[in-house]
PDB file of N, CA and C in Angstrom:
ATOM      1  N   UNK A   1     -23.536   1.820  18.775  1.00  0.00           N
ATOM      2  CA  UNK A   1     -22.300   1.693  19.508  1.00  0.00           C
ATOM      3  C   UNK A   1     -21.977   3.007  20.196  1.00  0.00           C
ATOM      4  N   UNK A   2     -21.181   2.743  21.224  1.00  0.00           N
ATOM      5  CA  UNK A   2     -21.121   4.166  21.878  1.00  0.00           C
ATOM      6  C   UNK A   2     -19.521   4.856  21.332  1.00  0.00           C
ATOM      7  N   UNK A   3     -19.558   5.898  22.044  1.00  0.00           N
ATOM      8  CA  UNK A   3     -17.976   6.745  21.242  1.00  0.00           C
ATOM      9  C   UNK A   3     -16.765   6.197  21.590  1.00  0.00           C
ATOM     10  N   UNK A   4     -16.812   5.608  22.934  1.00  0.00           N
ATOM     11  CA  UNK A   4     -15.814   5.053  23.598  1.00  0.00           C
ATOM     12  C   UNK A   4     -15.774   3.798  22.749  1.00  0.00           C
ATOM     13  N   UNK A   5     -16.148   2.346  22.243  1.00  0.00           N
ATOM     14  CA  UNK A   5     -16.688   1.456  21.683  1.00  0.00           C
ATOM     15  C   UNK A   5     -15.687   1.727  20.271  1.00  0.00           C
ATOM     16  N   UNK A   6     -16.144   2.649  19.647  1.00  0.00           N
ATOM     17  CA  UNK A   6     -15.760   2.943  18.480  1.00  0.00           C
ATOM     18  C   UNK A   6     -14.171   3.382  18.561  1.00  0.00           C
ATOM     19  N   UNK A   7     -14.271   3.760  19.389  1.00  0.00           N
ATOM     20  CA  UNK A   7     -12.547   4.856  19.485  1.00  0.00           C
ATOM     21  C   UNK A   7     -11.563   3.062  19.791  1.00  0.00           C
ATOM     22  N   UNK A   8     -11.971   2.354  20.662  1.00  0.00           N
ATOM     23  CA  UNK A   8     -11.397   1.090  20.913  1.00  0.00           C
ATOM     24  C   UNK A   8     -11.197   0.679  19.715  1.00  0.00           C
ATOM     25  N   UNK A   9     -12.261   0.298  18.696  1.00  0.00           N
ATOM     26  CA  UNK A   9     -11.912  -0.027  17.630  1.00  0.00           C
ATOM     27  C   UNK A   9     -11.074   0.483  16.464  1.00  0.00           C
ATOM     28  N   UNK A  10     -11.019   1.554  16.394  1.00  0.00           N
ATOM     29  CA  UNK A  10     -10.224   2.470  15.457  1.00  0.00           C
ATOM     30  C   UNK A  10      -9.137   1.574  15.690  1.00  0.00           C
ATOM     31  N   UNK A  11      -8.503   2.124  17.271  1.00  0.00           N
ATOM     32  CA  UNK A  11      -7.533   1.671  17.600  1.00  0.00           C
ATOM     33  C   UNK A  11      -6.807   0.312  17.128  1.00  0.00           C
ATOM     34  N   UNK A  12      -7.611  -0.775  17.382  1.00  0.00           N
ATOM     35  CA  UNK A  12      -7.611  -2.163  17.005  1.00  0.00           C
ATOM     36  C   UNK A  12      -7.175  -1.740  15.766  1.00  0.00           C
ATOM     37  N   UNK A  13      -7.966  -1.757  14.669  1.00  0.00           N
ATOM     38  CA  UNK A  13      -7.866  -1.768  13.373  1.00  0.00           C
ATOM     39  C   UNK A  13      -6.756  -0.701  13.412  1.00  0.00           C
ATOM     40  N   UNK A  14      -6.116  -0.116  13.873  1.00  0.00           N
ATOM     41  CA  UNK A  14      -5.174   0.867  12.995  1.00  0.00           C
ATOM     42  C   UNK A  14      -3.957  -0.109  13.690  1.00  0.00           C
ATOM     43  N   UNK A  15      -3.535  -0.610  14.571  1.00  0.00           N
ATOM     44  CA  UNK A  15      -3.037  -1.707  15.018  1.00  0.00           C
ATOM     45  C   UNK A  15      -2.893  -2.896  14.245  1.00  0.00           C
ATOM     46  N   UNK A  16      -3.552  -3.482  13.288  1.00  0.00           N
ATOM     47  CA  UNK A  16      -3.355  -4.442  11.863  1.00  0.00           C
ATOM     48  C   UNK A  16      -3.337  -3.779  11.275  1.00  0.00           C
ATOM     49  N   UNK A  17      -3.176  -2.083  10.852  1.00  0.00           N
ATOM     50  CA  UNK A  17      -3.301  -1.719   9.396  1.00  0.00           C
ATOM     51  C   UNK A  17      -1.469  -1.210   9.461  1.00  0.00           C
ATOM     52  N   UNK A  18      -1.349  -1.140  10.696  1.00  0.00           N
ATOM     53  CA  UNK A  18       0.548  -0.961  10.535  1.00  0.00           C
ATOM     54  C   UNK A  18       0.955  -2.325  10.527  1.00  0.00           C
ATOM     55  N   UNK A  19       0.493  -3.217  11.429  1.00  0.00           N
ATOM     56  CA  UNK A  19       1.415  -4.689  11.190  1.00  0.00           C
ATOM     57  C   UNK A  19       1.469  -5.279   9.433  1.00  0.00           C
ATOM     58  N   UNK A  20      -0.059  -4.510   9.093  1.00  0.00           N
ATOM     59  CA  UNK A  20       0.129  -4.781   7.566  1.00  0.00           C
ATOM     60  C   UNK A  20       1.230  -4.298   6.595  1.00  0.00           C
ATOM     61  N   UNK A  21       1.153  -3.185   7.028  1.00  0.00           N
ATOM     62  CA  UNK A  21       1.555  -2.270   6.536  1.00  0.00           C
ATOM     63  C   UNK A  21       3.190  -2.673   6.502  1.00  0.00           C
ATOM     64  N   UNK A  22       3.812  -2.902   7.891  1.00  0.00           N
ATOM     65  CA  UNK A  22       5.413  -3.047   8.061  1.00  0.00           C
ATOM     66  C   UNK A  22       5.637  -4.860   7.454  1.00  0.00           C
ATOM     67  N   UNK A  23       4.175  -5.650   7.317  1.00  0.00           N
ATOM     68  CA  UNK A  23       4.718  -6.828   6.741  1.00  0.00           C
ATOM     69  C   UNK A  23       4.656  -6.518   5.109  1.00  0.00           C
ATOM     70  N   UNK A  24       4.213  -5.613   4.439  1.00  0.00           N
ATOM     71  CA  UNK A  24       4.450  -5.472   3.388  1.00  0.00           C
ATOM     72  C   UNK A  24       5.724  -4.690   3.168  1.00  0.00           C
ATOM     73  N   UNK A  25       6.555  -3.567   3.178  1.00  0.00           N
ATOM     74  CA  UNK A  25       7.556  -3.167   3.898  1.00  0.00           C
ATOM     75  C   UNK A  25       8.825  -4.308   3.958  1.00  0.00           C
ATOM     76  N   UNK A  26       8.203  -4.887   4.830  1.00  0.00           N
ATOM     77  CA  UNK A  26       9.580  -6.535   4.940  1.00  0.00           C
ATOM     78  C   UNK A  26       9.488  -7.111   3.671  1.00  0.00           C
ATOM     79  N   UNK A  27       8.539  -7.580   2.993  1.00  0.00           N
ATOM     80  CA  UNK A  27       8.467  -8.440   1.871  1.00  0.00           C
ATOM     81  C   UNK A  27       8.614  -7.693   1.053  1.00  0.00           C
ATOM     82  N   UNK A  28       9.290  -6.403   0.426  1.00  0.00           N
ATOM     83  CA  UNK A  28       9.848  -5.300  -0.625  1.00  0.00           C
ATOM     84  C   UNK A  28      11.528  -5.652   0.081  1.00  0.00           C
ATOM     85  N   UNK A  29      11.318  -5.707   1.428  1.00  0.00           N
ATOM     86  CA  UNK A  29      12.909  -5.667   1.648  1.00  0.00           C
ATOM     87  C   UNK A  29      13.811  -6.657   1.400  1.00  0.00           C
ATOM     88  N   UNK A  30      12.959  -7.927   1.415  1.00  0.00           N
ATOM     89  CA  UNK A  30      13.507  -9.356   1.358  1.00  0.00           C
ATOM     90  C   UNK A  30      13.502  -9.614  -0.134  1.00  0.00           C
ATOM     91  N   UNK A  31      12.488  -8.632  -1.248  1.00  0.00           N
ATOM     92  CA  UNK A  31      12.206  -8.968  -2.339  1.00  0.00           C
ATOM     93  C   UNK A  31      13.796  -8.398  -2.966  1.00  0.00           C
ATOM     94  N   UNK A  32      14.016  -7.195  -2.203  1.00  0.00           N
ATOM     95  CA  UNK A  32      15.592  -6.135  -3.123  1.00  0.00           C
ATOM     96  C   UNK A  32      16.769  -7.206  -2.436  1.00  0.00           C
ATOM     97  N   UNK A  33      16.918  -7.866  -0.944  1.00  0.00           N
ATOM     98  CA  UNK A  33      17.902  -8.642  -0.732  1.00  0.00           C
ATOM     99  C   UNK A  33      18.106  -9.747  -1.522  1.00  0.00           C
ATOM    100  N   UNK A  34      17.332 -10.108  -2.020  1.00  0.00           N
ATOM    101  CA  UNK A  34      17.518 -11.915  -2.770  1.00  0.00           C
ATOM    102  C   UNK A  34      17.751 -11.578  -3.854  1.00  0.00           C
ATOM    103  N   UNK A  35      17.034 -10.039  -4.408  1.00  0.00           N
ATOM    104  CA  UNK A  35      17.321 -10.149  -6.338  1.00  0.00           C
ATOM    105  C   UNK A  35      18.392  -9.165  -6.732  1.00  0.00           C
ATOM    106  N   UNK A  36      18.673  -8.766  -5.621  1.00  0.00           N
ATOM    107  CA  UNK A  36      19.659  -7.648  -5.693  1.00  0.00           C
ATOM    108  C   UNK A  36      21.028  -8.030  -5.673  1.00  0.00           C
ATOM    109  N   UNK A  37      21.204  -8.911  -4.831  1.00  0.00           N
ATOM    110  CA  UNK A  37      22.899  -9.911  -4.590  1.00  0.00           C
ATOM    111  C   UNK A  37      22.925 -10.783  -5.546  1.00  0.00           C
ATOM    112  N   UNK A  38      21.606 -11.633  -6.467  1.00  0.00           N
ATOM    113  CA  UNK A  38      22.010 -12.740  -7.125  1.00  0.00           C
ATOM    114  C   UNK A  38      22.245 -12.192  -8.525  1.00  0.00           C
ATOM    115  N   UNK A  39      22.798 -12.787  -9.230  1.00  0.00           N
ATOM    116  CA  UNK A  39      22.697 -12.255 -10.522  1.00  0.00           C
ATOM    117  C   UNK A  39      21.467 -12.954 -11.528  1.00  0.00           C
ATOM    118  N   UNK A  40      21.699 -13.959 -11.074  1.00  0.00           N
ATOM    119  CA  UNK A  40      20.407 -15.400 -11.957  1.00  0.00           C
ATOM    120  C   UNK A  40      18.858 -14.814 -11.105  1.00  0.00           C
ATOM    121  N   UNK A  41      18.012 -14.719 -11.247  1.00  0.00           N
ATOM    122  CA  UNK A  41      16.756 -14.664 -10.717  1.00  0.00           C
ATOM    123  C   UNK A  41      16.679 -16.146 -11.041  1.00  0.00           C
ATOM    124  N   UNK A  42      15.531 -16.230  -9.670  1.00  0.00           N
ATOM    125  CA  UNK A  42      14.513 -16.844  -9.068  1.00  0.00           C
ATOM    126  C   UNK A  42      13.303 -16.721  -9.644  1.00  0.00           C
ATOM    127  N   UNK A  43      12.766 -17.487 -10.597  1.00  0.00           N
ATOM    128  CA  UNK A  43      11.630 -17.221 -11.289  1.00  0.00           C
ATOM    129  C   UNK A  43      10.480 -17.623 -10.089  1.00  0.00           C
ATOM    130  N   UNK A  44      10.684 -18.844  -9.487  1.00  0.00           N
ATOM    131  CA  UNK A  44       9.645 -19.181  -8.374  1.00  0.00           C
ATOM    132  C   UNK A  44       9.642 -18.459  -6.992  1.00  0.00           C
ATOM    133  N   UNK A  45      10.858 -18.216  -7.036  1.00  0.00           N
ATOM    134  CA  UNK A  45      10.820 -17.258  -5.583  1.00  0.00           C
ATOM    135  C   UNK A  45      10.036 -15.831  -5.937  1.00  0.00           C
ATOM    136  N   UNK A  46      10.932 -15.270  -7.021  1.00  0.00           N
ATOM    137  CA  UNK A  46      10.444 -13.826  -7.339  1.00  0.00           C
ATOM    138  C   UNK A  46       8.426 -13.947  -7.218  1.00  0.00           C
ATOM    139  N   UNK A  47       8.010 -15.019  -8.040  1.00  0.00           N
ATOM    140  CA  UNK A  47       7.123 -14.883  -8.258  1.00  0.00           C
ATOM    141  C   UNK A  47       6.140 -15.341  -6.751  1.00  0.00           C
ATOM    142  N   UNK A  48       6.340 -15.768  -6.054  1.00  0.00           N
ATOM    143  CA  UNK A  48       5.870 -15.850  -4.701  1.00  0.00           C
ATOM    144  C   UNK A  48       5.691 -14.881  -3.676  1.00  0.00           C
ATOM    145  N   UNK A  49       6.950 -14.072  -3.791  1.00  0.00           N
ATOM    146  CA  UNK A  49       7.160 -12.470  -3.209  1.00  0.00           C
ATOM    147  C   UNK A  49       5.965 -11.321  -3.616  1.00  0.00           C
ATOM    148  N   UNK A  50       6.000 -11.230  -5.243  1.00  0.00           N
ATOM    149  CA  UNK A  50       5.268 -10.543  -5.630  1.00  0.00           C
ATOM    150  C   UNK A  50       3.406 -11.148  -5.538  1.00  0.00           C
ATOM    151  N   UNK A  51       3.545 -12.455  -5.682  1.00  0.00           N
ATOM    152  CA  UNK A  51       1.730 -12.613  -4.956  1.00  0.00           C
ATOM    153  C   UNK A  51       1.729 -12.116  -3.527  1.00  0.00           C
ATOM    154  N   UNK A  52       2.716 -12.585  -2.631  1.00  0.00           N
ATOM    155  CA  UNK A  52       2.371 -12.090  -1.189  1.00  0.00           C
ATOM    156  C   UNK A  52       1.988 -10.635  -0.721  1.00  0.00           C
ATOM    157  N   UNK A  53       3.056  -9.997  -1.958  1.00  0.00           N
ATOM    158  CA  UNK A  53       3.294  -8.293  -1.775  1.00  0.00           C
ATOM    159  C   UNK A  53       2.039  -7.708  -2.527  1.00  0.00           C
ATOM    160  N   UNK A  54       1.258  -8.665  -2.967  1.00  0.00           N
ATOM    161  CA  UNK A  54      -0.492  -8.181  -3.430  1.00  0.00           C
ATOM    162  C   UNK A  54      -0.870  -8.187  -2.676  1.00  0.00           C
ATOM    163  N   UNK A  55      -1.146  -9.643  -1.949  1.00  0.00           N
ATOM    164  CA  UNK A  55      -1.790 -10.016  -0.538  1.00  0.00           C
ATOM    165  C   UNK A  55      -1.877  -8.384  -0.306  1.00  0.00           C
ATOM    166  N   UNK A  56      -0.567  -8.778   0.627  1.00  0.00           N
ATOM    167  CA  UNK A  56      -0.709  -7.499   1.598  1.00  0.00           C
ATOM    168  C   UNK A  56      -0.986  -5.721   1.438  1.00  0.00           C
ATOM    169  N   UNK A  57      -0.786  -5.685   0.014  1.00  0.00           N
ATOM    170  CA  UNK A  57      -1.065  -4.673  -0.377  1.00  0.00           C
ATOM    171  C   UNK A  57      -2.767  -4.258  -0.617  1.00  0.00           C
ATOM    172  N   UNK A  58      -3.353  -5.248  -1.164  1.00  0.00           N
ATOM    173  CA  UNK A  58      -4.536  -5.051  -0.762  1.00  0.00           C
ATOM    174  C   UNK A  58      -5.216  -5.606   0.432  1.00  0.00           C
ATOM    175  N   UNK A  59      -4.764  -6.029   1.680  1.00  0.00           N
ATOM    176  CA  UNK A  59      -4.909  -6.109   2.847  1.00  0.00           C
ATOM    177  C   UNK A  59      -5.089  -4.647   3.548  1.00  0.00           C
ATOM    178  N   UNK A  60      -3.896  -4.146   2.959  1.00  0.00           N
ATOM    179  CA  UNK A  60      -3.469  -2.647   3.936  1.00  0.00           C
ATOM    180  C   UNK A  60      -4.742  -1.831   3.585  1.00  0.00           C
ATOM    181  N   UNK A  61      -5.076  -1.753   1.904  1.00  0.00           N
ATOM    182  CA  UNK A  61      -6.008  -0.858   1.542  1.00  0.00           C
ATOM    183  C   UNK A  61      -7.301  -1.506   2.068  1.00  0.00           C
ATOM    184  N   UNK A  62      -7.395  -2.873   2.387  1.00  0.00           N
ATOM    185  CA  UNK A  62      -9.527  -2.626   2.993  1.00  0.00           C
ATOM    186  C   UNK A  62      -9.190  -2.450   4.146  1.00  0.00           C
ATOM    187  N   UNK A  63      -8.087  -2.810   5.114  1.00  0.00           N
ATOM    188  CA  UNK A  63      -8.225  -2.097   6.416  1.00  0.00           C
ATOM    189  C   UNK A  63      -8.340  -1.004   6.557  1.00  0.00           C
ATOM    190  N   UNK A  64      -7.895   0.183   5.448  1.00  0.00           N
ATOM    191  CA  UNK A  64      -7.602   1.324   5.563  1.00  0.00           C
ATOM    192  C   UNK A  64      -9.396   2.006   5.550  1.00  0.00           C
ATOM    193  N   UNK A  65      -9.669   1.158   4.601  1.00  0.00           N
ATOM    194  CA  UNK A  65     -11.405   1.601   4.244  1.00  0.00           C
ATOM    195  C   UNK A  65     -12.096   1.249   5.307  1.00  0.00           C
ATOM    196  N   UNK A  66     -11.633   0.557   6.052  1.00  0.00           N
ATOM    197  CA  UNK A  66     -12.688   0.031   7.248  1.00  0.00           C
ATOM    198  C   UNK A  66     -12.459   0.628   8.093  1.00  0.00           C
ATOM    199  N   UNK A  67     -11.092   1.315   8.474  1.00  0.00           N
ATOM    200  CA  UNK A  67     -11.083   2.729   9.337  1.00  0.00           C
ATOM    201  C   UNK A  67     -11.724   3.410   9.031  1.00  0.00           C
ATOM    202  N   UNK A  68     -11.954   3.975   7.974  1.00  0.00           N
ATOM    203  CA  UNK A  68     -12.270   5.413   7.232  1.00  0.00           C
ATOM    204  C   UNK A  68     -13.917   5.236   7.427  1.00  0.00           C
ATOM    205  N   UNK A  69     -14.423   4.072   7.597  1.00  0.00           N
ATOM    206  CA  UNK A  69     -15.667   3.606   7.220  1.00  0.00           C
ATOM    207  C   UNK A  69     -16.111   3.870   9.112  1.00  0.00           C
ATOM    208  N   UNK A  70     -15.246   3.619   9.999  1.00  0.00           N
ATOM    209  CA  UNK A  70     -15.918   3.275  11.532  1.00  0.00           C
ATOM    210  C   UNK A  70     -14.974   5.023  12.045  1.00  0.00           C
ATOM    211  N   UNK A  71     -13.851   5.953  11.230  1.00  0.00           N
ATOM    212  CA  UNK A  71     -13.897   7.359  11.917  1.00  0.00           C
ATOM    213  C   UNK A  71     -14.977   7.994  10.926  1.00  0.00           C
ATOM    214  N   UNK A  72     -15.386   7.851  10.082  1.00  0.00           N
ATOM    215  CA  UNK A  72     -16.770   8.425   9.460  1.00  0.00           C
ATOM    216  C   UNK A  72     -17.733   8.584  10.334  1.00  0.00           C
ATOM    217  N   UNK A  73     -18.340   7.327  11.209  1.00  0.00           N
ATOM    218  CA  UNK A  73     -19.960   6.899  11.825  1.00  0.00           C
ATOM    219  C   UNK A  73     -19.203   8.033  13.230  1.00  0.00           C
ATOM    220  N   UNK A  74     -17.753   8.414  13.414  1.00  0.00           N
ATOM    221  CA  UNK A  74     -17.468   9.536  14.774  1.00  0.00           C
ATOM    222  C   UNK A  74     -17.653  10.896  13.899  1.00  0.00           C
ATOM    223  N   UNK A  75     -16.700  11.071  12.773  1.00  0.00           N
ATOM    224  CA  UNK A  75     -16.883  12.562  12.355  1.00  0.00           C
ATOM    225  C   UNK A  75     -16.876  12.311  10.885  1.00  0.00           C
ATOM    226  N   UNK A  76     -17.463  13.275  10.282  1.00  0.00           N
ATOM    227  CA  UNK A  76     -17.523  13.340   8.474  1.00  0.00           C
ATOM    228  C   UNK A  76     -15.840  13.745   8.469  1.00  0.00           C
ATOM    229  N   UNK A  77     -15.565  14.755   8.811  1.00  0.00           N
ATOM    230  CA  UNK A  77     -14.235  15.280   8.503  1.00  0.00           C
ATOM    231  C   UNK A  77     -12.665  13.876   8.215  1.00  0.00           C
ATOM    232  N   UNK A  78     -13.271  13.038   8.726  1.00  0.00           N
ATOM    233  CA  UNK A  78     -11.961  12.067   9.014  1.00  0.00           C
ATOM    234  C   UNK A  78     -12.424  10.647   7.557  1.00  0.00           C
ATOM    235  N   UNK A  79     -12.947  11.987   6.695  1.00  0.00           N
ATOM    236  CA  UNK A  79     -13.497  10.519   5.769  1.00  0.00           C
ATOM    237  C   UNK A  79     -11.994  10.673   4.164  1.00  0.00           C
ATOM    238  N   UNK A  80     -11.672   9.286   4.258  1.00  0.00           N
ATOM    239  CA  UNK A  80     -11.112   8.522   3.349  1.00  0.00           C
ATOM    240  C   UNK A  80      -9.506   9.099   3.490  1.00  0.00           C
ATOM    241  N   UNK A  81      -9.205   9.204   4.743  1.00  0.00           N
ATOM    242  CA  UNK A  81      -7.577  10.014   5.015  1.00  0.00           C
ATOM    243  C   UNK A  81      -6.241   8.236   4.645  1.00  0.00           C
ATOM    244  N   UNK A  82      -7.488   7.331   5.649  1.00  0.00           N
ATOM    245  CA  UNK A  82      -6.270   6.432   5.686  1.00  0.00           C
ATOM    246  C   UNK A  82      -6.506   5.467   4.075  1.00  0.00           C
ATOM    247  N   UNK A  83      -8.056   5.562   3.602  1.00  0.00           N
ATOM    248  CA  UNK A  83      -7.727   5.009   2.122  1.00  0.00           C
ATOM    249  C   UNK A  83      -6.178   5.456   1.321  1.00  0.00           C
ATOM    250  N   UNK A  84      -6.381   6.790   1.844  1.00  0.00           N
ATOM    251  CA  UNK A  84      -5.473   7.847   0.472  1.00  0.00           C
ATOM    252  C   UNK A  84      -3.660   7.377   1.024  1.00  0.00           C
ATOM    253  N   UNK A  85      -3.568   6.955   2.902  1.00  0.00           N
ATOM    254  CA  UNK A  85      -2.684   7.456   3.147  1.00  0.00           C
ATOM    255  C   UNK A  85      -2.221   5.197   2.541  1.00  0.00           C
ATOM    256  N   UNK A  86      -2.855   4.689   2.697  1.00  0.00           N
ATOM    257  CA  UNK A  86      -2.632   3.075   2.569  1.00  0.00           C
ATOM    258  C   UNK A  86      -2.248   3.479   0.814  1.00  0.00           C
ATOM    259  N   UNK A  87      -3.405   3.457   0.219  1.00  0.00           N
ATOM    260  CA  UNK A  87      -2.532   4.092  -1.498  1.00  0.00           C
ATOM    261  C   UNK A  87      -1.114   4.590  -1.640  1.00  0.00           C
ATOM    262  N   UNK A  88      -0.620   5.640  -0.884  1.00  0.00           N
ATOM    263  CA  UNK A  88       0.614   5.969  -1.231  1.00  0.00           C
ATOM    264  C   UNK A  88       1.834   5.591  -0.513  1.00  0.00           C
ATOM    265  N   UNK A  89       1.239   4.803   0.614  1.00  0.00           N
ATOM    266  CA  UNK A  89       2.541   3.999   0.823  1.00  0.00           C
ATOM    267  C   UNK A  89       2.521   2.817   0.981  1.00  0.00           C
ATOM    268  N   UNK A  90       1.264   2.202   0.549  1.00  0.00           N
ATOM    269  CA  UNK A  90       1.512   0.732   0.095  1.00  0.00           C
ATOM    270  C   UNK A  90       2.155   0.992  -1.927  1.00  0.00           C
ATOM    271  N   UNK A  91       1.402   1.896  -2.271  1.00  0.00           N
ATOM    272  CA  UNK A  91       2.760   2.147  -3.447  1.00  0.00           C
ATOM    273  C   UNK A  91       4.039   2.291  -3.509  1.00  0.00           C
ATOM    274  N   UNK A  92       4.320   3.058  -2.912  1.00  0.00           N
ATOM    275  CA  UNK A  92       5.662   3.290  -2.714  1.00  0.00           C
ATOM    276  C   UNK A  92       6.300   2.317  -2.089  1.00  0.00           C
ATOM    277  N   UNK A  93       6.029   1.039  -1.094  1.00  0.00           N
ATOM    278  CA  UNK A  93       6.408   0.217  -0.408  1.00  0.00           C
ATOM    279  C   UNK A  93       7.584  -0.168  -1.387  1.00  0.00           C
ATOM    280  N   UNK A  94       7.814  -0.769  -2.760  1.00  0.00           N
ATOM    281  CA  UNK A  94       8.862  -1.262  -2.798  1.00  0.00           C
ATOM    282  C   UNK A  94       9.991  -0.751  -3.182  1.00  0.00           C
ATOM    283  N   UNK A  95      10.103   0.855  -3.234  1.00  0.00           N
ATOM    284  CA  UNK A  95      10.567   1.758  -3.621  1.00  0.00           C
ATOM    285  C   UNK A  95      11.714   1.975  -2.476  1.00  0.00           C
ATOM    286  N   UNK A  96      10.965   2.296  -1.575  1.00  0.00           N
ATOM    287  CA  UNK A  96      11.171   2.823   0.035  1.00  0.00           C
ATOM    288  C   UNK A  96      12.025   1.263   0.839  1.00  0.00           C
ATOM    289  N   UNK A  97      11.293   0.537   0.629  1.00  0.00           N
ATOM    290  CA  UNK A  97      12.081  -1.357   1.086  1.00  0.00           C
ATOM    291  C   UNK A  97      13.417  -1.448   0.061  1.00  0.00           C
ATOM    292  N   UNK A  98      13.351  -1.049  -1.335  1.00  0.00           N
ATOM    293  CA  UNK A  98      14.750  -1.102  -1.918  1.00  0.00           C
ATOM    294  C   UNK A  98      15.510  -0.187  -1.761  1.00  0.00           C
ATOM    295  N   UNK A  99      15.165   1.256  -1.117  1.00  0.00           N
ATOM    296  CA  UNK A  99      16.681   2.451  -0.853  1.00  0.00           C
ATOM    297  C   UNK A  99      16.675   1.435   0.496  1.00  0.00           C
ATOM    298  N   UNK A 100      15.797   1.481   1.491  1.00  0.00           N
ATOM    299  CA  UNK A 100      16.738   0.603   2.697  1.00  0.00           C
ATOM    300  C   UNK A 100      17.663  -0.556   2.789  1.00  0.00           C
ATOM    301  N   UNK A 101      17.082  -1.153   1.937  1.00  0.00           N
ATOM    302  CA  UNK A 101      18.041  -2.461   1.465  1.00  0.00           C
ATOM    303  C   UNK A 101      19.554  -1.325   0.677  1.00  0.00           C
ATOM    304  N   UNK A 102      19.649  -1.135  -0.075  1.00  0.00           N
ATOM    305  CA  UNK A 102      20.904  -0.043  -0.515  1.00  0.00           C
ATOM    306  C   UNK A 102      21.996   0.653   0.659  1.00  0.00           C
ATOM    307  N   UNK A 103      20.930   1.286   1.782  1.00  0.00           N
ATOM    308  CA  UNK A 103      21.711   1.826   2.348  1.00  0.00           C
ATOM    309  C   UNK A 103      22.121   0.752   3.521  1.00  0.00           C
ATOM    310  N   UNK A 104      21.151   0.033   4.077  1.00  0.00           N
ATOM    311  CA  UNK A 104      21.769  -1.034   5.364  1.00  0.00           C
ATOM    312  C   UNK A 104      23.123  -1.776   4.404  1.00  0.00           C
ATOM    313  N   UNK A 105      23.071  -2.329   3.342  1.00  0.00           N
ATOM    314  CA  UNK A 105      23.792  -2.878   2.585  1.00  0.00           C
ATOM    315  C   UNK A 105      25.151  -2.367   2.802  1.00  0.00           C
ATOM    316  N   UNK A 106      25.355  -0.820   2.851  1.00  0.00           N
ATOM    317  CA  UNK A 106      26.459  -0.479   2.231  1.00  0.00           C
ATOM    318  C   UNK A 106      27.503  -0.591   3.860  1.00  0.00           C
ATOM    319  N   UNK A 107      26.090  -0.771   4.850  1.00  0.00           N
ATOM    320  CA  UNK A 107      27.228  -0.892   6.160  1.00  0.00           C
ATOM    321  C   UNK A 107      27.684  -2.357   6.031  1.00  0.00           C
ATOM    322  N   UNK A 108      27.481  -3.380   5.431  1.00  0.00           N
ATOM    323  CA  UNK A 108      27.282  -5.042   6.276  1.00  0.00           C
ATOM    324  C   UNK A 108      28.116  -5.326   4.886  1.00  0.00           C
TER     325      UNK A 108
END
């Protein structure tokens, strides 16, 4: 493949690794709005949220490897940045989705 070829692709793929990324993000935010206002949980809802918020959580991390895998074959230096960077904020995702839910909350 040529450099130009590859650089297109990065692109692409880093392009689903944020849509991943902000749909996991939403589904932490929707997870703190529904369990946060009710007092009774949702045993079937809760538990639907949290399979999806796998989904996507390990979605974010093989896209992240498949970057890391196609800026590798351009430079050694750019190896395993977005594994490490998909790890710590697909962790933190529901952390970060529940202070936003807290603070939009306190305007509405």
């Amino acid at each position: 493949m040529k450099d130009e070829d590859l650089s297109d692709a990065v692109i692409q793929i880093q392009c689903i690794w944020a849509f991943l990324l902000l749909a996991l993000y939403a589904a932490g935010f929707i997870d703190a709005r529904l369990f946060s206002e009710s007092g009774a949980p949702f045993p079937e809802r809760e538990e639907i949220l949290i399979k999806a918020q796998r989904v996507l959580f390990f979605g974010v991390m093989t896209v992240g490897f498949l970057i890391d895998i196609v800026r590798m074959r351009q430079n050694r230096n750019y190896a395993y940045q977005y594994l490490l960077l998909s790890l710590v904020m697909g962790s933190f995702s529901e952390m970060i989705s529940g202070w936003h839910w807290k603070f939009w909350s306190s305007f509405f």
